[in-house]
Protein backbone atom coordinates (compact mmCIF):
# COMPACT_ATOMS: atom_id res chain seq x y z
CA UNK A 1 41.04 43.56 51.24
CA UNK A 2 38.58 43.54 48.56
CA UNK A 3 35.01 42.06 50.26
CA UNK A 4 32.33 43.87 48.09
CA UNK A 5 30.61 41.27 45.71
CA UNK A 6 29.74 42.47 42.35
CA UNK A 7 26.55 41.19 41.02
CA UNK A 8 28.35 39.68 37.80
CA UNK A 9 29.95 37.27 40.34
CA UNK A 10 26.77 36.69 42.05
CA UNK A 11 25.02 36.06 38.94
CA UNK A 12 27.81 33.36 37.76
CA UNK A 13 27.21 31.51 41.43
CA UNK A 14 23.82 31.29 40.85
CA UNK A 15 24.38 29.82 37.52
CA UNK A 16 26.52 27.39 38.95
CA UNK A 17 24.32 26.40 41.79
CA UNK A 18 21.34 26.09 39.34
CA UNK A 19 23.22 23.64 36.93
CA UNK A 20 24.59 21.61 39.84
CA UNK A 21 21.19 21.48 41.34
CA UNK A 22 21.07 18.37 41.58
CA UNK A 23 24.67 17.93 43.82
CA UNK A 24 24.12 21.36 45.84
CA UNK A 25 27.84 20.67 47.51
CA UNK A 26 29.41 21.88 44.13
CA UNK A 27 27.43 24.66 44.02
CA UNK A 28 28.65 25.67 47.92
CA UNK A 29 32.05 24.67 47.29
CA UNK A 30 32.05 26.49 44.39
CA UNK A 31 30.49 30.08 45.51
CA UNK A 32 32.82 29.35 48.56
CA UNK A 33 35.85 28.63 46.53
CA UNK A 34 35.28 31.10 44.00
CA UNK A 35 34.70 34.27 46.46
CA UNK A 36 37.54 32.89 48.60
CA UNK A 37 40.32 34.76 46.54
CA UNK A 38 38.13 38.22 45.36
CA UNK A 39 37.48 38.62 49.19
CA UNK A 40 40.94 37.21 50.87
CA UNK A 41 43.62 37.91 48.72
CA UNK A 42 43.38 40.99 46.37
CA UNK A 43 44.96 44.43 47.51
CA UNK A 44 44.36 47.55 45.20
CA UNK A 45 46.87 50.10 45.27
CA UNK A 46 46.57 52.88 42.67
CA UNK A 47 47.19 51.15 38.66
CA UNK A 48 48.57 47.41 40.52
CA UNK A 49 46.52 44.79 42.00
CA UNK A 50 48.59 42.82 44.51
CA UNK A 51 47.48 39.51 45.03
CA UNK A 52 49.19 36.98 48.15
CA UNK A 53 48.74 33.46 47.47
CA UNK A 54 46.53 32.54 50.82
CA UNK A 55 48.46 31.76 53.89
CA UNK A 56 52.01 33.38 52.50
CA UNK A 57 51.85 37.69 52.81
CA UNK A 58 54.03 37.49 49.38
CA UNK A 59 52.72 37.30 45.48
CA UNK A 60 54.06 34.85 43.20
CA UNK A 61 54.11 36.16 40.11
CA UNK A 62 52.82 32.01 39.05
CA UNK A 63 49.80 31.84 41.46
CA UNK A 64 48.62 35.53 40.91
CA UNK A 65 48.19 34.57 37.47
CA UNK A 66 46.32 31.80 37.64
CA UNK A 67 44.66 32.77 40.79
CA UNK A 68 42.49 35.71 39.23
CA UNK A 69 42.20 33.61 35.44
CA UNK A 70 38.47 32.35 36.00
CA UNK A 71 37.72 35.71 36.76
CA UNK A 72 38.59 36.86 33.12
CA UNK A 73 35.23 35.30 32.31
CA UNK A 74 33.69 38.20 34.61
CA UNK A 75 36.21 40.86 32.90
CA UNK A 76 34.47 40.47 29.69
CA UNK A 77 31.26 41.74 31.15
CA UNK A 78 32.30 43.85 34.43
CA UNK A 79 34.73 47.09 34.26
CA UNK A 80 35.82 46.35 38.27
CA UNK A 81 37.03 42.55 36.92
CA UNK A 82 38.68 44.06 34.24
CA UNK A 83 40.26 47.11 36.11
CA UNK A 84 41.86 44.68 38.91
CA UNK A 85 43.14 42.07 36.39
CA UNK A 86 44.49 45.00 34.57
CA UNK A 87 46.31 46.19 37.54
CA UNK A 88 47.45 42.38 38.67
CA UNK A 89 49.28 42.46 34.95
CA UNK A 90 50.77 46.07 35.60
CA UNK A 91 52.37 44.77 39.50
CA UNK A 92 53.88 41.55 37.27
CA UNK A 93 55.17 43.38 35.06
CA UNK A 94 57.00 45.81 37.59
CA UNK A 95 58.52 42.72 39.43
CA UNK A 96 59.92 41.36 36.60
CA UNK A 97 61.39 44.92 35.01
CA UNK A 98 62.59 44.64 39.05
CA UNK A 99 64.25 41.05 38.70
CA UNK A 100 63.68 38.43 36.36
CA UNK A 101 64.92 35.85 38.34
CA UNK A 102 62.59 36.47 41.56
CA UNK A 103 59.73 34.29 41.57
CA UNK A 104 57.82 35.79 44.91
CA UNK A 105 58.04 39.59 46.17
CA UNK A 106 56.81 42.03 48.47
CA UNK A 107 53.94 44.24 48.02
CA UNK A 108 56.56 47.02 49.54
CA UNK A 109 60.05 47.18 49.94
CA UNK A 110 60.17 45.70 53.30
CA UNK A 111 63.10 43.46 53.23
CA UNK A 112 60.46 40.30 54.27
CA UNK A 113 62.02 37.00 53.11
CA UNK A 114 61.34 33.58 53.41
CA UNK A 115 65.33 33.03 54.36
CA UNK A 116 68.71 34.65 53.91
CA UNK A 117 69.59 33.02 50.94
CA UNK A 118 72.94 33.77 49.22
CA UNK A 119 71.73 35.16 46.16
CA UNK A 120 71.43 38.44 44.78
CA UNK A 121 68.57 40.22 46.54
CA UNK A 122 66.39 43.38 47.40
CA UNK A 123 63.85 44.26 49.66
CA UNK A 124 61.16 44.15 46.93
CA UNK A 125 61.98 40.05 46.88
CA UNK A 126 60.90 37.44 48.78
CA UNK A 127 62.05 34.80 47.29
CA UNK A 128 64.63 34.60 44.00
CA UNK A 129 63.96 30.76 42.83
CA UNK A 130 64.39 31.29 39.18
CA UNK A 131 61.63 29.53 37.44
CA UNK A 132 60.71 29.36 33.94
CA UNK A 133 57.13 29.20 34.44
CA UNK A 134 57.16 32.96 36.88
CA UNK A 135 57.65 34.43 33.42
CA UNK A 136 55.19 32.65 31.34
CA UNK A 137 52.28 32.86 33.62
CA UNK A 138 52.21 37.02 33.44
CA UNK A 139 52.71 36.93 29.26
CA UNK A 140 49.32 34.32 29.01
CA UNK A 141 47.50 36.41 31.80
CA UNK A 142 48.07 39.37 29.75
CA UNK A 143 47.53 37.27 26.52
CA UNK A 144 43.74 36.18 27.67
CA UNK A 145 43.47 39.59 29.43
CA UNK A 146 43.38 40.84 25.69
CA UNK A 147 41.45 37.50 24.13
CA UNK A 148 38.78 37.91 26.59
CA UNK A 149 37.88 41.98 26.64
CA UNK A 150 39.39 43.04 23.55
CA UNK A 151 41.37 45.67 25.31
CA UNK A 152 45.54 46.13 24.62
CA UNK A 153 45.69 48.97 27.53
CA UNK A 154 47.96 46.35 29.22
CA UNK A 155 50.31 46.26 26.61
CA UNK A 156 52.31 49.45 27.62
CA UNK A 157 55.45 50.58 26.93
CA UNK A 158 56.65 48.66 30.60
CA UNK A 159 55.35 45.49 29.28
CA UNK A 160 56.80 45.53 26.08
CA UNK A 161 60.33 45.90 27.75
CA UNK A 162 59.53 43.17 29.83
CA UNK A 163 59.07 41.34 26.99
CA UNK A 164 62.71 41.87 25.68
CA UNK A 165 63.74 40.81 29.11
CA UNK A 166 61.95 37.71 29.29
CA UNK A 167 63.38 36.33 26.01
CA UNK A 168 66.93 37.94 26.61
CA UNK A 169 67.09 35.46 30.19
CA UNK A 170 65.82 32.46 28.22
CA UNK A 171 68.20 33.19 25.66
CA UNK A 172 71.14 33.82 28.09
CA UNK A 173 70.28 30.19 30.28
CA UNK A 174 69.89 28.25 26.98
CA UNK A 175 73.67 27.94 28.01
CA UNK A 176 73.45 28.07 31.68
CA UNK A 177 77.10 28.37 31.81
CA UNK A 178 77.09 31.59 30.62
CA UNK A 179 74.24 33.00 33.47
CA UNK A 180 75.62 34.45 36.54
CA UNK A 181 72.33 32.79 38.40
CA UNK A 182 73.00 31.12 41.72
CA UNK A 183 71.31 29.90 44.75
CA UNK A 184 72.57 28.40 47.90
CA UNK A 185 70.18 27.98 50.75
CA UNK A 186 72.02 26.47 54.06
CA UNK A 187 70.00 24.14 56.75
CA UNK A 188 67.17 23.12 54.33
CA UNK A 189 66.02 20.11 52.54
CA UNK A 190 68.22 19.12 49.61
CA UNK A 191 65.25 20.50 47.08
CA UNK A 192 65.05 23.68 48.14
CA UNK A 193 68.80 24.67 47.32
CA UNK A 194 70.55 24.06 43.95
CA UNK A 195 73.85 21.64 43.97
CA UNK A 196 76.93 22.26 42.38
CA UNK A 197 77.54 25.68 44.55
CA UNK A 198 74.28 27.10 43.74
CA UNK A 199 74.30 26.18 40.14
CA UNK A 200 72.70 23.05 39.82
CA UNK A 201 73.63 20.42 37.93
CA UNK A 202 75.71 20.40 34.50
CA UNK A 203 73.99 20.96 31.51
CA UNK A 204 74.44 20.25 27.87
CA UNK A 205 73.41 23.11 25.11
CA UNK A 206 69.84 21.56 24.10
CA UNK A 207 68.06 24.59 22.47
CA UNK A 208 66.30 24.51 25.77
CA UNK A 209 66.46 27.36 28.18
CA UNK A 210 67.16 26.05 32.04
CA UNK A 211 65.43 26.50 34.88
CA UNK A 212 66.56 26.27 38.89
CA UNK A 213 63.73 25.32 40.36
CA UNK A 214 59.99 23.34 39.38
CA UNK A 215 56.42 25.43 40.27
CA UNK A 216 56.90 24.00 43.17
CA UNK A 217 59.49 26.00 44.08
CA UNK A 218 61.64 22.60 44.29
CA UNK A 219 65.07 22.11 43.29
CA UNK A 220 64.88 20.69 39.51
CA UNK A 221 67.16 17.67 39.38
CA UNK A 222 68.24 18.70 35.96
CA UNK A 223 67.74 22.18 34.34
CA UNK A 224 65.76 21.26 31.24
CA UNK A 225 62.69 21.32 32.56
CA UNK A 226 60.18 19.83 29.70
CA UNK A 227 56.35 21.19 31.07
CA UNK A 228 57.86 24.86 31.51
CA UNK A 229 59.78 24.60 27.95
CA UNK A 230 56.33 23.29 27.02
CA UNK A 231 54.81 26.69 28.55
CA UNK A 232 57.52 28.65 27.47
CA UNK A 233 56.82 27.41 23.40
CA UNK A 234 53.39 28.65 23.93
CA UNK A 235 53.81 32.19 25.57
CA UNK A 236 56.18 33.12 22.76
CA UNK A 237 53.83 32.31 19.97
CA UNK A 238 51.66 35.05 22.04
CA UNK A 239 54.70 37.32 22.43
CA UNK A 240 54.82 37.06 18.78
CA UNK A 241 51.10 38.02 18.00
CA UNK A 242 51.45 40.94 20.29
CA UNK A 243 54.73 42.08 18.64
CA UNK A 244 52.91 41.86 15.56
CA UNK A 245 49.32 42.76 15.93
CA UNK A 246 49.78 45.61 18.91
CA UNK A 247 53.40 46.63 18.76
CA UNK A 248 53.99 46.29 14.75
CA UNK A 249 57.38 45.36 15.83
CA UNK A 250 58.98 43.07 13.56
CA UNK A 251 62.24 42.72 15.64
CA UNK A 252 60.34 41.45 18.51
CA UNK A 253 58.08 39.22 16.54
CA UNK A 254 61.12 37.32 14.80
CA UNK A 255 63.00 37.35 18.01
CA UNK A 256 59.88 35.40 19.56
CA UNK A 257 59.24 33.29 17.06
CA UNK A 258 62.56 31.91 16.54
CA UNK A 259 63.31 31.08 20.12
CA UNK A 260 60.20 29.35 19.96
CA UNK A 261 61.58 27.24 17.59
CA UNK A 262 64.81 26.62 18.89
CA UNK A 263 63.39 25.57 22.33
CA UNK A 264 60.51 23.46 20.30
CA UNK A 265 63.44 21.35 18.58
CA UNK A 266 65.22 21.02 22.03
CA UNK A 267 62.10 19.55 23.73
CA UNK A 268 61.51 17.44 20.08
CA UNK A 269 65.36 16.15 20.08
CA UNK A 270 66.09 15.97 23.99
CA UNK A 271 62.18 15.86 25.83
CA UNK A 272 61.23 12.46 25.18
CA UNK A 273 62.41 8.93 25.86
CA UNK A 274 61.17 5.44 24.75
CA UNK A 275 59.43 3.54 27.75
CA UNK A 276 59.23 -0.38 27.43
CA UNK A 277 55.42 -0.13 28.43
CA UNK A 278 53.95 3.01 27.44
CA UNK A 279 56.20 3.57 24.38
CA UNK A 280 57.45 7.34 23.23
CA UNK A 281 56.43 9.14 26.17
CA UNK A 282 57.49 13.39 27.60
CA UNK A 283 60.08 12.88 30.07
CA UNK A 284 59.90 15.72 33.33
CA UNK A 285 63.76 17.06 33.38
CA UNK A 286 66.69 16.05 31.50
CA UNK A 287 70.26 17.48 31.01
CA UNK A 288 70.76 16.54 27.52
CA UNK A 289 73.08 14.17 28.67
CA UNK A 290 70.70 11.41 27.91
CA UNK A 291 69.66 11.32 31.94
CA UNK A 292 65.90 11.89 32.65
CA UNK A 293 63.36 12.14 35.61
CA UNK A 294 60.15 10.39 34.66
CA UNK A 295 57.61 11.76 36.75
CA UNK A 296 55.03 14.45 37.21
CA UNK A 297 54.20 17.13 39.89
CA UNK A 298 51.10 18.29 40.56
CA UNK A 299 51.87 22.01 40.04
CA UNK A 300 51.62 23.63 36.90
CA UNK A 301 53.16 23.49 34.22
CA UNK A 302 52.93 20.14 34.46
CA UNK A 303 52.98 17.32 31.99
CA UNK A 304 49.40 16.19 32.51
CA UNK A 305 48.81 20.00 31.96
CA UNK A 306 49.95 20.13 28.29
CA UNK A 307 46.91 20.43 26.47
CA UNK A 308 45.74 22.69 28.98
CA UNK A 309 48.82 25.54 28.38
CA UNK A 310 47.89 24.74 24.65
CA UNK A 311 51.02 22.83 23.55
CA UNK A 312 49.60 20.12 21.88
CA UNK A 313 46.42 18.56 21.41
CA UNK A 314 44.48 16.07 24.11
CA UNK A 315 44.46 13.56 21.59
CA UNK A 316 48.43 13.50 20.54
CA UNK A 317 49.38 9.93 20.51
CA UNK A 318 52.86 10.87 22.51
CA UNK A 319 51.01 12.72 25.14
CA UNK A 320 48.30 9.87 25.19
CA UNK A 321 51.24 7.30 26.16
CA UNK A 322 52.57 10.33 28.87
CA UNK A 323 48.95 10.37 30.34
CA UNK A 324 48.85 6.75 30.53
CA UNK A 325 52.44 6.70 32.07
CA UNK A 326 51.51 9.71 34.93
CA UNK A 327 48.37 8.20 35.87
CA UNK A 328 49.79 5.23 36.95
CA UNK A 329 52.25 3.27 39.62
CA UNK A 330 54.95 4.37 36.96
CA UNK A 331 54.72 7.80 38.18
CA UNK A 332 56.16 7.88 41.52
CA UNK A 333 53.89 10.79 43.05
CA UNK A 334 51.29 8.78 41.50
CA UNK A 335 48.80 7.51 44.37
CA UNK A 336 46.15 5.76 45.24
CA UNK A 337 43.92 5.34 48.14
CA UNK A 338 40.57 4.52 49.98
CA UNK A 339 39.12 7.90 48.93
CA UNK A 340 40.88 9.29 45.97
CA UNK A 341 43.81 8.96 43.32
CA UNK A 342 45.85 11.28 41.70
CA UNK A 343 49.07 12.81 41.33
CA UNK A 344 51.12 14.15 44.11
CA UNK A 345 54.14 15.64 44.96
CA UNK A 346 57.61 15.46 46.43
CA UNK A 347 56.84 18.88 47.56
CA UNK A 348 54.05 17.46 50.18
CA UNK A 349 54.01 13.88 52.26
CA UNK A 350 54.02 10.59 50.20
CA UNK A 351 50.23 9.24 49.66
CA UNK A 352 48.98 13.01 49.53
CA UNK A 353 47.31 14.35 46.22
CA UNK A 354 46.57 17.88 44.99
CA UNK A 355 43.60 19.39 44.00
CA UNK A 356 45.15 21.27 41.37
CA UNK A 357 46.32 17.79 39.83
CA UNK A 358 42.52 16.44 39.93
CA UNK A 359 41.43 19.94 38.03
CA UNK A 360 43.74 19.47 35.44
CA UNK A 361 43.19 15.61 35.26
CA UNK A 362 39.44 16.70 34.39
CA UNK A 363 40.08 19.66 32.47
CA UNK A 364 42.97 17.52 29.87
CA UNK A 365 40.29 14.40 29.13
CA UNK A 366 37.07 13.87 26.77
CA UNK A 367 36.33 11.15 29.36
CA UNK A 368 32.81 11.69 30.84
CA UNK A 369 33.40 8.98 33.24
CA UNK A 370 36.73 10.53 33.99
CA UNK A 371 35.23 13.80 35.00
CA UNK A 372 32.56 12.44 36.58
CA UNK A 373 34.99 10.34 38.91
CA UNK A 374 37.21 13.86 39.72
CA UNK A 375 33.66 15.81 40.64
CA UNK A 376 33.19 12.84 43.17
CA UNK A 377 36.83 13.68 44.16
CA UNK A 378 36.10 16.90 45.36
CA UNK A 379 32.90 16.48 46.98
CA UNK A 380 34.67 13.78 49.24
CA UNK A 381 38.38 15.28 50.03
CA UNK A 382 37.27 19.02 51.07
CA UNK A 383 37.77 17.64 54.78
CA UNK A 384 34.02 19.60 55.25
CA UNK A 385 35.43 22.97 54.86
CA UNK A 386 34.02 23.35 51.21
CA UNK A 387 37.29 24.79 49.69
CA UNK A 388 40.43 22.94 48.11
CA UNK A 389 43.68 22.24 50.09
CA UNK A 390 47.20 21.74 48.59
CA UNK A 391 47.88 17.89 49.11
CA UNK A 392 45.43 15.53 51.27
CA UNK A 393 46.36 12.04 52.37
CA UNK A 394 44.27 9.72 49.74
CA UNK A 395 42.71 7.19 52.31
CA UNK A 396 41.74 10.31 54.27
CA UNK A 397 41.29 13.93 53.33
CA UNK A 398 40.74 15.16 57.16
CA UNK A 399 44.53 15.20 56.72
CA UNK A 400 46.10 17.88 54.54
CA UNK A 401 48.45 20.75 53.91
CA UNK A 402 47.80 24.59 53.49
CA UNK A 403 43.83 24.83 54.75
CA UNK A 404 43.97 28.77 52.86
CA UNK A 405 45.35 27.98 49.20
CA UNK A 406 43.68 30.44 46.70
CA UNK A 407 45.36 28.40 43.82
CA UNK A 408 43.53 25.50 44.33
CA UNK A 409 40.50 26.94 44.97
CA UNK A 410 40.57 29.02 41.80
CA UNK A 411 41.09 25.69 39.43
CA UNK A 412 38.56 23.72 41.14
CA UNK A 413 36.42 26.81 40.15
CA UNK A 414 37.50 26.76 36.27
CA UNK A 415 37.04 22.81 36.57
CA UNK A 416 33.59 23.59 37.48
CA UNK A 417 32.76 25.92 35.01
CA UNK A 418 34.34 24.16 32.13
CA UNK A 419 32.01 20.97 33.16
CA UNK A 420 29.35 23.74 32.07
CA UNK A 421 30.75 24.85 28.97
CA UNK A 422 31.74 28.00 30.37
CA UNK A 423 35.92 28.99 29.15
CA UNK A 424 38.46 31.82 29.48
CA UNK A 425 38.29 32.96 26.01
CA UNK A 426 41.40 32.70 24.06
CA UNK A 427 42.94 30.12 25.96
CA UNK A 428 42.91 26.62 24.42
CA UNK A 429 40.25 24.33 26.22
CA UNK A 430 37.60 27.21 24.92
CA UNK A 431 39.35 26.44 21.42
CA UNK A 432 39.60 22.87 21.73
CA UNK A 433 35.65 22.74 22.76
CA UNK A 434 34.57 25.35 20.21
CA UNK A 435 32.91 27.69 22.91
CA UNK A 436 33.38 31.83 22.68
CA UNK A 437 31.58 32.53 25.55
């Protein structure tokens, strides 16, 4: 494990703590928060930087990503942030040359597993829950990797292939029926096992690509999955640039840039539905059947977290009526309580809320009052150990799941910094709020 603190870190803490000087808890939380997942859950090994998600000994290839992002800000200025972020791209990369469909492995080939499920495995995987967003989240890291220093060295031959296999598997489960992919997994709630013999529900040919399972790592209830479509839109318009401006590979850039378009007209045609209160609003899942879930989950890619990936705008009159919709009683993981409200869920207990909902809830509005109500959030739902949970009960935070979640720690610390102007350059809230930090 990786305890040394480099002063570049130090130096951003003390920034922090000197803005927030006048609510010192954010400043703890934050230097607690924001050392929690340099000192707990980073493993060097040669050229890859493993990276567990906090009480789980496996890396997601989702939370890695998004775990280490804030620290990009560091990487433009320190050669140790940059060398370890490099290496957290390299290890993605690997796992998904390794399996595309895997969304959690092994930092060896151990055979570790979270259960025998019946699905193709190996003993690099821990889990195979095929999941749109496991494939975005290394492309953007990469992406900002580049934004942020300036430096392609993680564009290697290995990635680029990687590339070609990421749009080949959306390509092949825009018809699902064509995809070998299956997952059965016996004595276990019904979401964390596909229907239909392991191949989830029936599909119709949307332009779409399909995904198994939510960032959750729930069962979807149907395979179009709109917030990872969302994500996937975006990562391919920065598969494209890097085709174009690092690989000057035409093939690759046209081959991005029209799936992009084909799965933009699927979410355009099939994503959306017309609610009798809120009006055109995103639907979660559909099956281009004309059947829909209307909800959101806390985990991202989420609806809420549109502008966020960069998709559309804050202000977008269609994602305006989807805010309104999942921030309210409409929502059905939509709570509120005594102490807090937000969005939930069906991953944790009814009534409990995520922390990584309330960051993106104050990182997707202009609302001062709005961001000023989720910094009162935090300071009260911590349960007085100064770092985030996964879901806590909204009439009382001493009750909550997963007290060691580097995730959530990691975008309460972004939430933070972006209440201080501070952004991951290249991704879109620095673009949206003009800063090039």
């Amino acid at each position: 494990m990786t305890t040394t603190l480099p002063t570049v870190m130090l130096d951003l803490i003390q920034e922090v703590k000197e803005h927030f000087h006048a609510t010192p808890k954010i400043g703890r939380m934050f230097e607690k928060a924001f050392k929690n997942t340099y000192e707990t859950t980073i493993q060097r090994h040669g050229d890859d930087t493993f990276v567990i998600t906090g009480d789980i000994p496996a890396m997601w290839l989702r939370d890695s990503a998004a775990q280490v992002r804030p620290y990009l800000i560091l990487a433009e200025k320190d050669n140790g942030f940059r060398d370890m972020i490099r290496g957290v791209v390299h290890q993605q990369i690997n796992f998904i040359n390794h399996d595309a469909y895997a969304n959690a492995f092994n930092q060896a080939p151990n055979g570790a597993r979270y259960h025998d499920d019946e699905t193709y495995m190996t003993d690099w995987m821990w889990e195979r829950k095929y999941e749109i967003d496991s494939l975005c989240y290394p492309i953007q890291l990469a992406y900002l990797y580049w934004k942020s220093t300036g430096h392609t060295d993680v564009f290697t031959p290995d990635f680029k292939k990687a590339l070609q296999t990421i749009i080949a598997t959306w390509r092949l489960e825009q018809n699902h029926d064509q995809s070998d992919y299956s997952f059965v997994r016996t004595g276990c709630p019904a979401q964390d096992t596909l229907s239909h013999n392991g191949k989830g529900a029936p599909v119709k040919e949307t332009g779409m690509t399909w995904s198994g399972f939510r960032p959750s790592d729930d069962a979807c209830q149907y395979g179009y999955l709109i917030p990872s479509n969302m994500f996937a839109v975006v990562v391919l318009g920065y598969v494209a640039e890097i085709a174009s401006k690092v690989f000057s590979d035409v093939d690759l850039e046209q081959s991005a840039e029209n799936l992009r378009k084909e799965i933009e007209e699927g979410i355009r045609t099939y994503g959306k539905v017309n609610h009798p209160e809120f009006g055109d609003i995103y639907a979660y899942e559909t099956d281009g059947y004309g059947n829909y879930v209307l909800m959101d989950d806390a985990n991202v890619p989420s609806l809420l977290s549109a502008p966020y990936l960069g998709y559309l705008d804050e202000k977008d009159p269609i994602y305006q009526n989807t805010r309104k919709f999942l921030l309210s009683k409409h929502n059905p993981y939509y709570y509120e309580g005594d102490v807090a409200k937000g969005i939930g869920s069906p991953h944790t207990p009814p009534e409990y809320i995520w922390h990584i909902a309330l960051a993106i809830e104050g990182m997707t509005t202009t609302d001062i009052a709005e961001r000023e109500r989720i910094i009162d959030h935090f300071l009260h739902t911590d349960a007085g150990t100064e770092l985030m949970h996964e879901g806590f009960h909204v009439s009382d935070p001493n009750q909550y799941t997963r007290p060691w979640f580097s995730w959530a720690n990691m975008m309460f610390s972004e939430f933070v910094l972006t209440e201080m102007g501070i952004y991951v350059k290249g991704s879109p809230l620095a673009k949206t709020n003009r800063e090039d930090r």
